[in-house]
Protein backbone atom coordinates (compact mmCIF):
# COMPACT_ATOMS: atom_id res chain seq x y z
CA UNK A 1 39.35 -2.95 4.19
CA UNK A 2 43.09 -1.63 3.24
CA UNK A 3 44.58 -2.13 0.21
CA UNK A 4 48.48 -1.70 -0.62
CA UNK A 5 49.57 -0.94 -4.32
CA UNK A 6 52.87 -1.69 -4.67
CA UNK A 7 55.79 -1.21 -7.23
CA UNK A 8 57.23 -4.27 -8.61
CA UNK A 9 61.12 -4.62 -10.17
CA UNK A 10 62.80 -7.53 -12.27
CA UNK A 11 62.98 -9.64 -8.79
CA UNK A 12 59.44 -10.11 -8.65
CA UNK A 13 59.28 -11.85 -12.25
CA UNK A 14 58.33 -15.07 -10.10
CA UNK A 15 55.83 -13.38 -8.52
CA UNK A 16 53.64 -11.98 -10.82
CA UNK A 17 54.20 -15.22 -13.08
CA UNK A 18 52.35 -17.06 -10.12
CA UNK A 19 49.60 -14.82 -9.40
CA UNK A 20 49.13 -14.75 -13.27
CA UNK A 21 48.61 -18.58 -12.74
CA UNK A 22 46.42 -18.25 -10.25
CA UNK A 23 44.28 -15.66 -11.85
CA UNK A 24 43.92 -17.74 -14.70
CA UNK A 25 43.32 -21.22 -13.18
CA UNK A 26 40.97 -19.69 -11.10
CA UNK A 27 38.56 -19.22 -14.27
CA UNK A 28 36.08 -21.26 -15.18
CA UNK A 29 37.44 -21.06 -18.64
CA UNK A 30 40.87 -20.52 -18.07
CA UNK A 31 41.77 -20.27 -22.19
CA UNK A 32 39.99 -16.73 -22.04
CA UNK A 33 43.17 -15.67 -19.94
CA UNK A 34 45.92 -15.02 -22.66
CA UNK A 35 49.29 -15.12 -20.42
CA UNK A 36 52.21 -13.00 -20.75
CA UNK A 37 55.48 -14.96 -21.34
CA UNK A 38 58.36 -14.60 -18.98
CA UNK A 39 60.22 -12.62 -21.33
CA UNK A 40 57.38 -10.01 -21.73
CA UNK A 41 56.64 -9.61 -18.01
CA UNK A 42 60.76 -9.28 -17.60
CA UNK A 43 60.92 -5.89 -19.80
CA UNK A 44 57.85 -4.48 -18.19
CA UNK A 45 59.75 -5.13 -14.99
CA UNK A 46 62.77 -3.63 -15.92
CA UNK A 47 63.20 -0.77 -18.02
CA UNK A 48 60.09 -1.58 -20.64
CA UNK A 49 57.56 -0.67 -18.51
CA UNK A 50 55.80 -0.85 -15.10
CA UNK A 51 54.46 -3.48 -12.67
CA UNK A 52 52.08 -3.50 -9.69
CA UNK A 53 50.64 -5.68 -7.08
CA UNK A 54 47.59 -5.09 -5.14
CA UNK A 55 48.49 -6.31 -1.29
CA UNK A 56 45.64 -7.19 1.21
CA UNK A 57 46.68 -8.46 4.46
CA UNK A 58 50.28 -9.69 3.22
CA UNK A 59 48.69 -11.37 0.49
CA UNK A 60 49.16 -10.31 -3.50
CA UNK A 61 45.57 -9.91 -5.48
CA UNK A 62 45.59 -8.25 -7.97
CA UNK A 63 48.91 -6.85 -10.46
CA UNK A 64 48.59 -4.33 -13.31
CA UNK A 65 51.66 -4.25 -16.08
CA UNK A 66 52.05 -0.92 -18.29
CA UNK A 67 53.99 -1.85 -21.37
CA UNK A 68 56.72 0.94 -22.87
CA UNK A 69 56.56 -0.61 -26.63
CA UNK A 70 59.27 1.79 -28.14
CA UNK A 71 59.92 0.59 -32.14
CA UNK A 72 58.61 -2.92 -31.05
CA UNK A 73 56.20 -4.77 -33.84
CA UNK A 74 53.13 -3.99 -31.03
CA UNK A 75 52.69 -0.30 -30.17
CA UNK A 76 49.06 0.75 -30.55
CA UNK A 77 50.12 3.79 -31.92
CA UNK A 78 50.85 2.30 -35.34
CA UNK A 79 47.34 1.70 -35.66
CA UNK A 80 47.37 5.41 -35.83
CA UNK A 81 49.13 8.32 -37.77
CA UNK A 82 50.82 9.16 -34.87
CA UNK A 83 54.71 9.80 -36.22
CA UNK A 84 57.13 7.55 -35.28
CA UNK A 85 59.27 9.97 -34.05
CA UNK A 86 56.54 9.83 -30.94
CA UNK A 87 56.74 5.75 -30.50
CA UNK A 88 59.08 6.41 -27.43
CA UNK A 89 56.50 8.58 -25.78
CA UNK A 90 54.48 5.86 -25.85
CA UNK A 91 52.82 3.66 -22.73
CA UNK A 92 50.39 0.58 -23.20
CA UNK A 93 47.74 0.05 -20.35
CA UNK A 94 48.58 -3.55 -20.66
CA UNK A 95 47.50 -6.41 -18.67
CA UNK A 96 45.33 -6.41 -15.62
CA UNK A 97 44.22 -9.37 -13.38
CA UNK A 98 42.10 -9.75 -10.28
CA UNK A 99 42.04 -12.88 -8.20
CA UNK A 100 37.65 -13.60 -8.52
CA UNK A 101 37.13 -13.48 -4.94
CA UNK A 102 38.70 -9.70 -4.96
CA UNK A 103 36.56 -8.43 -7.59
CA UNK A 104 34.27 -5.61 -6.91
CA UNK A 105 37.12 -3.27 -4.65
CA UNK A 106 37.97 -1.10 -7.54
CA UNK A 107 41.68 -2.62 -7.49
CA UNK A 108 42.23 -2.14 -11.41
CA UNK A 109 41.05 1.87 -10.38
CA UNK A 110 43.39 2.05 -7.26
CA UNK A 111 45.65 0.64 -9.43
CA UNK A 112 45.50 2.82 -12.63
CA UNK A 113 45.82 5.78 -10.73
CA UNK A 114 49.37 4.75 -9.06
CA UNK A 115 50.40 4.29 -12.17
CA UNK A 116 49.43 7.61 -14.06
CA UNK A 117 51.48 9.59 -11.54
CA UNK A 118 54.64 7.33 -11.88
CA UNK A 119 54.82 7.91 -15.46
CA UNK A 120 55.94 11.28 -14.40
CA UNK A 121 59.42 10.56 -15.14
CA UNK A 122 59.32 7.95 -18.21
CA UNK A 123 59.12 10.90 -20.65
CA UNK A 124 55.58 9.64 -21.77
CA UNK A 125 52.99 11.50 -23.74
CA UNK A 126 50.75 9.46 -25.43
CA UNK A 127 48.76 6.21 -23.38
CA UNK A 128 47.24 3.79 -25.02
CA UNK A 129 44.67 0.93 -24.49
CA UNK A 130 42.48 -1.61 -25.90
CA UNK A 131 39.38 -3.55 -24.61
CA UNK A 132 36.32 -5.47 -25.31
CA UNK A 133 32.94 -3.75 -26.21
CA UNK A 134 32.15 -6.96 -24.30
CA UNK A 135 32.98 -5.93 -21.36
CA UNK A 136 31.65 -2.40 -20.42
CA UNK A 137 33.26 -2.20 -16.62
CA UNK A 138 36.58 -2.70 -18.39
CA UNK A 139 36.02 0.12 -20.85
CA UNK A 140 34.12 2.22 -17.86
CA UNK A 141 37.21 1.67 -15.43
CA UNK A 142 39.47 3.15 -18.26
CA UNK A 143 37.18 6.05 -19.25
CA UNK A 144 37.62 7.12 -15.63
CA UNK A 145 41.21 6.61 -15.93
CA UNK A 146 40.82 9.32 -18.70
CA UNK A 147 40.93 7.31 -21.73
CA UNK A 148 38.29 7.27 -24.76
CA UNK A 149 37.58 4.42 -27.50
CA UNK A 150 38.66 6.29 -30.40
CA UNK A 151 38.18 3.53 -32.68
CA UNK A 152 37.62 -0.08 -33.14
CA UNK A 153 40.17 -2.05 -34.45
CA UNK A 154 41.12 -6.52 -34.71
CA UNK A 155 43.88 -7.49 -32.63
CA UNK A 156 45.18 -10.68 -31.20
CA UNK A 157 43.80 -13.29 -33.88
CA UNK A 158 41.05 -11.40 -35.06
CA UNK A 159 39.43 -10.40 -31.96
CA UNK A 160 37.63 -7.11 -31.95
CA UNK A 161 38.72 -4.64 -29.47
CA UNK A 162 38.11 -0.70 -28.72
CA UNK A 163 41.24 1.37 -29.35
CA UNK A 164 41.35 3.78 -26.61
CA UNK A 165 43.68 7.12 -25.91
CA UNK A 166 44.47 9.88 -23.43
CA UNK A 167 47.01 12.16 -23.25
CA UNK A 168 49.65 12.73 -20.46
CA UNK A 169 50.35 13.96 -17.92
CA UNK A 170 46.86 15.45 -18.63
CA UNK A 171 44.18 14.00 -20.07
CA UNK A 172 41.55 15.39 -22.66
CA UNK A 173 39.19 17.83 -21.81
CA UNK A 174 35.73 16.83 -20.93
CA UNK A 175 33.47 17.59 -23.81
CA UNK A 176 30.17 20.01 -22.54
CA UNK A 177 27.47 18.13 -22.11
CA UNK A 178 24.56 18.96 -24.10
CA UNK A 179 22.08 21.29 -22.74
CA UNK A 180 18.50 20.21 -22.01
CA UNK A 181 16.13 21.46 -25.07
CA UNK A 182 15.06 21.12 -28.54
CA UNK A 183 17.99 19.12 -30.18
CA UNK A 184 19.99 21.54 -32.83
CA UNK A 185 20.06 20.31 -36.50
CA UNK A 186 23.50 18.87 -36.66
CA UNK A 187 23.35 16.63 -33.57
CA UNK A 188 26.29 17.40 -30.73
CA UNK A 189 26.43 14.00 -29.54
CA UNK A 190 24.79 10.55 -29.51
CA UNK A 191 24.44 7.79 -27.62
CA UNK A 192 25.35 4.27 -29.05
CA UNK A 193 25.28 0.69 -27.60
CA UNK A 194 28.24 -1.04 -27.01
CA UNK A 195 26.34 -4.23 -28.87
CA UNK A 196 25.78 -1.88 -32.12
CA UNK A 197 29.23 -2.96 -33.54
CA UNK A 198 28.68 -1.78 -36.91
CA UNK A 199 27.09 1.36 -35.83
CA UNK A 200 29.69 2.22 -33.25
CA UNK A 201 32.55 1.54 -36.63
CA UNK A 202 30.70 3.80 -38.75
CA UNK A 203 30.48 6.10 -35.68
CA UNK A 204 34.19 6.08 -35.10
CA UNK A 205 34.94 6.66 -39.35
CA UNK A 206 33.10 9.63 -39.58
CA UNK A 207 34.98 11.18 -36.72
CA UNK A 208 32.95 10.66 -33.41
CA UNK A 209 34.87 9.41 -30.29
CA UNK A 210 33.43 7.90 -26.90
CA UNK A 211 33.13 10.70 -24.16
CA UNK A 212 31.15 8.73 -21.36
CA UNK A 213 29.63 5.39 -20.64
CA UNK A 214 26.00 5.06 -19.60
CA UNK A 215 23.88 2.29 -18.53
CA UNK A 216 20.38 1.69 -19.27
CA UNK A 217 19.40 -0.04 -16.02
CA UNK A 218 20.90 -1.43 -12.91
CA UNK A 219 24.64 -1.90 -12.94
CA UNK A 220 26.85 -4.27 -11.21
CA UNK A 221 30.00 -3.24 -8.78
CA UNK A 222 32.32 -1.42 -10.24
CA UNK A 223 35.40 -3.06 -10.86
CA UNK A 224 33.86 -6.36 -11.32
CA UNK A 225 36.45 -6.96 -13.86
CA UNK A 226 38.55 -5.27 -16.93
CA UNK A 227 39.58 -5.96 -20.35
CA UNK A 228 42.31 -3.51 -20.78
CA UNK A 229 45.64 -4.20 -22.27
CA UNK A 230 46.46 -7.32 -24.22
CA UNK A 231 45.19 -10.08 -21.56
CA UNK A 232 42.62 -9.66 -18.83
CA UNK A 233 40.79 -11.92 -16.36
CA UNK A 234 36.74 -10.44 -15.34
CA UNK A 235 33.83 -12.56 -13.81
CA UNK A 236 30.68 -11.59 -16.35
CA UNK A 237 29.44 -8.43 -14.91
CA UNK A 238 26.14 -7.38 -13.84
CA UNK A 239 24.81 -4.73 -15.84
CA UNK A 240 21.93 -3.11 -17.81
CA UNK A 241 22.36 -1.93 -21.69
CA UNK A 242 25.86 -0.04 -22.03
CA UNK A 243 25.92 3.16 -24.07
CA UNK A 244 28.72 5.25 -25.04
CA UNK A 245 28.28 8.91 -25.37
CA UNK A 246 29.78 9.92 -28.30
CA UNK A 247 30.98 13.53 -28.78
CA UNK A 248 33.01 14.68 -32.35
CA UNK A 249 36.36 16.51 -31.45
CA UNK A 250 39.32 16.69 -32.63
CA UNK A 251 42.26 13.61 -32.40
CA UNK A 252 45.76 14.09 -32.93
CA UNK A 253 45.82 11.75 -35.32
CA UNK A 254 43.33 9.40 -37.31
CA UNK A 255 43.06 5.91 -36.71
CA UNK A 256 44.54 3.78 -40.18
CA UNK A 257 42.13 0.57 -41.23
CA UNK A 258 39.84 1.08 -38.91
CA UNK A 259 37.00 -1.66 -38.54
């Protein structure tokens, strides 16, 4: 089965305003599905950011939008010390949207990755992302994308959402992982389920950050759905208990009022 990852520019605002309708009246709930106004989508297709389409057989399934917030009132990275002297160097992994009946191909992955290496040019050097501990293939499919949860943080209305980082053009080190053997007296790492909200937040506070995600049992296709960015459309995955790996290490920055 082929699938085409295309480029989008500011004549395709029609286009990904009607697959963004169709994703979302395709949900059985489609008020999950928080969609991106006109004049959003507009600057991400112009100079504000990136847009994508996933083609199969002529036929669009599947976009991706990477937001460039600049100064604007939303950039993740004021959630962060992160000077503001670096907001232009900063990308949102913003919206992502699979029509149902394409889910399971790995599209937001085939997607993510066409978009790392055309941020070659955009002067970027900080990525940033958000997504539900509710959804553990959305934070999986951005872990492999080289992002980690770095915190946990409220964000549209109340709702609480991972903060997750990388770096560019490369991202973070992988942490070792911990040798077999009698554990040392100041733990290395620890594993944490995604449903322990509080413990994950006090996790997060005392300077841990998410290195891998494990599951405790059998796990559904990957790319069943994602949660990253603002918005995001997912069938419920099938999955066992999701743990994240925690590791300390040092950020390049500290995350301000963190949950």
């Amino acid at each position: 089965m082929t699938f085409d990852v295309q480029r989008l520019g500011p004549a395709d605002l029609g286009l990904i305003l009607g697959l963004q309708e169709r994703v979302r009246s395709a949900l059985p709930d489609p008020s999950v599905f928080q969609t991106s106004t006109p004049e959003f989508i507009a600057y991400c297709l112009a100079d504000g950011g990136r847009c994508y389409r996933v083609v199969h057989d002529g036929e669009p399934v599947a976009y991706r939008m990477v937001y460039f917030p600049r100064d604007r009132a939303f950039n993740l990275a004021k959630d962060t010390s992160l000077p503001p002297a670096e907001y232009d160097a900063v990308a949102h992994w913003d919206t992502v949207a699979v029509l149902p009946e394409w889910r399971g191909h790995g599209l937001a992955r085939l997607m993510n990755v066409r978009a790392l290496g055309d941020l070659t040019d955009a002067g970027i050097r900080h990525v940033f992302a958000t997504s539900s501990p509710a959804n553990p293939h959305g934070v999986r499919t951005l872990m492999a994308a080289g992002f980690h949860p770095v915190g946990l943080v409220e964000k549209f209305g109340g709702k609480l959402r991972f903060l997750l980082y990388r770096t560019y053009p490369q991202p973070w080190a992988a942490p070792p992982v911990m040798p077999p053997g009698p554990a040392p007296a100041e733990p290395e790492e620890r594993m944490v389920a995604l449903s322990a909200v509080e413990e994950l937040a006090r996790a997060f506070r005392d300077g841990w950050s998410g290195a891998a995600l494990r599951f405790d049992g059998p796990d559904g296709p990957d790319g069943a759905g994602s949660m990253d960015g603002r918005h995001a459309a997912s069938a419920a995955p099938r999955h066992g208990v999701a743990r994240l790996r925690m590791v300390r290490r040092p950020l390049p920055f500290r995350v301000l009022a963190p949950r």
